[in-house]
C-alpha atoms as a PDB file:
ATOM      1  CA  UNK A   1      97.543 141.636 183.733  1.00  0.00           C
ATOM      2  CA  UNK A   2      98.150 143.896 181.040  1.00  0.00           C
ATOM      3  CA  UNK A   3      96.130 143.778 177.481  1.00  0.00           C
ATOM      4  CA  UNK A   4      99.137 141.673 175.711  1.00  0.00           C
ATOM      5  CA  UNK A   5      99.451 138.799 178.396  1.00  0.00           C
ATOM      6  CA  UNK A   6      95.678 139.025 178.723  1.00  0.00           C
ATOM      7  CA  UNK A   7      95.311 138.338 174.515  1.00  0.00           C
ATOM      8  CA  UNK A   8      97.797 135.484 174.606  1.00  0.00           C
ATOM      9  CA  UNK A   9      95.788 133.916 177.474  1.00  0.00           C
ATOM     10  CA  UNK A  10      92.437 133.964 175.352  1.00  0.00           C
ATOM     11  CA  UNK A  11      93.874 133.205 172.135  1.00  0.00           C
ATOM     12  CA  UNK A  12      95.327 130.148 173.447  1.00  0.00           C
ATOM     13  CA  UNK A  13      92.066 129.470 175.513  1.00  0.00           C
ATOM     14  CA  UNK A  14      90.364 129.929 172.564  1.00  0.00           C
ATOM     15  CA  UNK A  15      92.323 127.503 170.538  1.00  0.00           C
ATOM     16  CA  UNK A  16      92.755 124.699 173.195  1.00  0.00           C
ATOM     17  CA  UNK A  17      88.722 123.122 172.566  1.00  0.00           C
ATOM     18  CA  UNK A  18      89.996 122.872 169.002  1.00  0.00           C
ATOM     19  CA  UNK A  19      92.876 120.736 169.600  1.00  0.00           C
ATOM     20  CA  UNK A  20      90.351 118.250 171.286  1.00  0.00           C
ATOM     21  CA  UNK A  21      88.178 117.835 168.357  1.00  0.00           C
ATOM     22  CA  UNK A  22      87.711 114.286 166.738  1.00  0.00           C
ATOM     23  CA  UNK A  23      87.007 113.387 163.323  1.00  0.00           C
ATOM     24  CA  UNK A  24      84.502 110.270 162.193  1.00  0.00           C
ATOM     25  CA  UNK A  25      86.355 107.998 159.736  1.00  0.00           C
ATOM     26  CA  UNK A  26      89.675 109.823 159.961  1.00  0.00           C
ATOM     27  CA  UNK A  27      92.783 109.349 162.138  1.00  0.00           C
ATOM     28  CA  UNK A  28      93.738 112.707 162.130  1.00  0.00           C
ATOM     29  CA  UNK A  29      94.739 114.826 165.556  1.00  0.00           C
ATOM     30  CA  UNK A  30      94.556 118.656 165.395  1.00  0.00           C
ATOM     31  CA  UNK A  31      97.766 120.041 167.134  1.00  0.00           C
ATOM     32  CA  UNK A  32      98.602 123.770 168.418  1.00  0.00           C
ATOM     33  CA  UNK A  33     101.431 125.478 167.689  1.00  0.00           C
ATOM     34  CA  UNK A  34     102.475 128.300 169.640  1.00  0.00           C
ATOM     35  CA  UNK A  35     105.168 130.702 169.422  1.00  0.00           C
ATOM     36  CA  UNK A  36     104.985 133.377 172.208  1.00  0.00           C
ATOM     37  CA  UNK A  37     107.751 135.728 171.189  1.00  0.00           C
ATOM     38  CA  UNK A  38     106.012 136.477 167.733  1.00  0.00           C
ATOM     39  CA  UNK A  39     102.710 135.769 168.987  1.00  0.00           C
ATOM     40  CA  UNK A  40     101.707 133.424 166.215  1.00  0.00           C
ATOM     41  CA  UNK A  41      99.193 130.519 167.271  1.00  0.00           C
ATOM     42  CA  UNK A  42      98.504 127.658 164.873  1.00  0.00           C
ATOM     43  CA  UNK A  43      95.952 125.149 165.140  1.00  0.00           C
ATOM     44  CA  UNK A  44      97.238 122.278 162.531  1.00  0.00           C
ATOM     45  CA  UNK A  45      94.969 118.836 161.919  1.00  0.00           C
ATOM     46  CA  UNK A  46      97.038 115.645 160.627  1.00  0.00           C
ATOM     47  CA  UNK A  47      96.892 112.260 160.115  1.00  0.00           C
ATOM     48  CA  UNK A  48      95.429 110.045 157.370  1.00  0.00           C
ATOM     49  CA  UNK A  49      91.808 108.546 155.694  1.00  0.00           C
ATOM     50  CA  UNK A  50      92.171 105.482 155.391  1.00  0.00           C
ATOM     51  CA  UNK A  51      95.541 105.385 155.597  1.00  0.00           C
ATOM     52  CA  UNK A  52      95.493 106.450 152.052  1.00  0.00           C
ATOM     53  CA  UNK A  53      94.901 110.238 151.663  1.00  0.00           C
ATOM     54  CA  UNK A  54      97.255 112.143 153.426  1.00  0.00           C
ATOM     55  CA  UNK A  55      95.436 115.333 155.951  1.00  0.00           C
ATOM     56  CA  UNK A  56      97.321 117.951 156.603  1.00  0.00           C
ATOM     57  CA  UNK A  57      95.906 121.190 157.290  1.00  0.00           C
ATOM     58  CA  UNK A  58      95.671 124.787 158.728  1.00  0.00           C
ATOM     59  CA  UNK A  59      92.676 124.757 160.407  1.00  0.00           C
ATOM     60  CA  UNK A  60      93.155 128.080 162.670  1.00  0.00           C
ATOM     61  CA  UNK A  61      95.951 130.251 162.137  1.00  0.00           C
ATOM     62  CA  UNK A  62      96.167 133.954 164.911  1.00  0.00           C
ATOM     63  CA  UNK A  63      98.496 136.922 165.462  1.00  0.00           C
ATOM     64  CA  UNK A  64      98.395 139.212 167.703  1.00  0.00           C
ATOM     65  CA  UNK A  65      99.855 142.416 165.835  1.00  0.00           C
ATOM     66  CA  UNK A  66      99.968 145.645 167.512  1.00  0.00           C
ATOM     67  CA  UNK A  67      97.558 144.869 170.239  1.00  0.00           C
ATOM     68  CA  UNK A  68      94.884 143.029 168.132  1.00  0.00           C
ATOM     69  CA  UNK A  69      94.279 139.350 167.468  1.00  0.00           C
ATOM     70  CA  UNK A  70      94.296 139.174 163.500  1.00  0.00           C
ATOM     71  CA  UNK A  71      92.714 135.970 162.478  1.00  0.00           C
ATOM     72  CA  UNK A  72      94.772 135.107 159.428  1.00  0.00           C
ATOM     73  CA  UNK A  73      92.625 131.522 158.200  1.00  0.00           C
ATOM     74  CA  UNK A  74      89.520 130.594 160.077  1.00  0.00           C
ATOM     75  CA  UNK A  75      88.448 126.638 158.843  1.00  0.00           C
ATOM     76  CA  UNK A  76      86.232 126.515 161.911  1.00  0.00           C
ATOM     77  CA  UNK A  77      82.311 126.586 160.964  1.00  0.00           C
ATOM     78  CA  UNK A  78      81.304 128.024 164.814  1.00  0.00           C
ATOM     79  CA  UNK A  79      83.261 131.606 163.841  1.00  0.00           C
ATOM     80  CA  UNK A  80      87.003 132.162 166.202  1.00  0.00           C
ATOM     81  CA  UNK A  81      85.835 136.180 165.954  1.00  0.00           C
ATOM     82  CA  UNK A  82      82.614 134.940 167.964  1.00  0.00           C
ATOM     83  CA  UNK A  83      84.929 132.700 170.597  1.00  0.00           C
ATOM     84  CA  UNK A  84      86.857 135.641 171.341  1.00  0.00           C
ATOM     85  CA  UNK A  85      83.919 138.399 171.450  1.00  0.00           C
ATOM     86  CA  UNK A  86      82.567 135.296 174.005  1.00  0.00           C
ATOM     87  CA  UNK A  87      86.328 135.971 176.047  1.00  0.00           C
ATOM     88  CA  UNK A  88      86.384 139.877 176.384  1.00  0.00           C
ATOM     89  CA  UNK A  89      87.754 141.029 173.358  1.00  0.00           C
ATOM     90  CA  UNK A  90      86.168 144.022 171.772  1.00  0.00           C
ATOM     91  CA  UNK A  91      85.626 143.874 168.191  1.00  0.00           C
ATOM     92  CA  UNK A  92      87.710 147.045 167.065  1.00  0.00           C
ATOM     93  CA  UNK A  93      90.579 144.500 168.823  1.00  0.00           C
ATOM     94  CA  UNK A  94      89.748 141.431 165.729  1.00  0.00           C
ATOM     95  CA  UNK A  95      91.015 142.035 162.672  1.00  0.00           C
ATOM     96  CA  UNK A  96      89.662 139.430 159.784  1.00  0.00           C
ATOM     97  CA  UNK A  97      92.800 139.212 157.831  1.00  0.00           C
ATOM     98  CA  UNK A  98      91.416 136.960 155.487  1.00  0.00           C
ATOM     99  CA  UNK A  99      89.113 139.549 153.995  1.00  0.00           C
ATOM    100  CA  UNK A 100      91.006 142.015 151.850  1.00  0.00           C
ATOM    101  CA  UNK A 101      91.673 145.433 153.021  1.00  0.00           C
ATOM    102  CA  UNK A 102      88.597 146.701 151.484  1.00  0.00           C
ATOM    103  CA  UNK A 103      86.064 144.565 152.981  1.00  0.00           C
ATOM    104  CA  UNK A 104      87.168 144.955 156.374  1.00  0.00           C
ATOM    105  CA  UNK A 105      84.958 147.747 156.920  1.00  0.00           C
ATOM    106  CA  UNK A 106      82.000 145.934 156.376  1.00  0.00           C
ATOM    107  CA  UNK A 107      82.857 143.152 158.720  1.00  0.00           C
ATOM    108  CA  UNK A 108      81.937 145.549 161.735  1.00  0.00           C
ATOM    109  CA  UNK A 109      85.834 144.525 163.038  1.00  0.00           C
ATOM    110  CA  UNK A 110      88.895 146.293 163.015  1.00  0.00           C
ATOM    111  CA  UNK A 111      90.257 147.409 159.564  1.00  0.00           C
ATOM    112  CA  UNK A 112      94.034 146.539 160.817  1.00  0.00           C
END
């Protein structure tokens, strides 16, 4: 399997536990979104509290952009960059692209 398929794999792998996740006192489902020929992989979460407040939000957004998985919005407290360290991927393969250009460096993941 070559490094590309091999990404996709993890990334969704990575995404699926998050998709199971349940909320206390909210009817809300998180749902992936997946599209494969721009490698873009979405984890949304939806619903209602109380069937008042509408929730909709981005709670994992990742791209795989020149052979590295850029994690683009993170709302996870465990860490995605962890998950996929856990799955094979070598950290000069992550890029945090929610930290500006400049603090990349200090992350101790790829700059882009």
């Amino acid at each position: 399997m070559d490094t590309l398929a091999r990404y996709r794999q993890i990334v969704r792998t990575v995404l699926k536990p998050l998709t199971e996740r349940t909320y206390s006192g909210l009817d809300v489902v998180n749902e992936a979104v997946y599209d494969t020929e721009h490698d873009r992989y979405l984890v949304i979460s939806m619903g209602w509290q109380r069937g008042v407040r509408r929730i909709y939000h981005n709670l994992a957004h990742l791209e795989i952009i020149d052979g590295k998985i850029w994690i683009q919005r993170d709302g996870t407290e465990e860490g995605i960059a962890y998950a996929l360290e856990e799955a094979g991927v070598s950290k000069s393969d992550i890029v945090l692209g929610f930290h500006p250009e400049d603090v990349r460096p200090d992350t101790g993941y790829a700059v882009a």
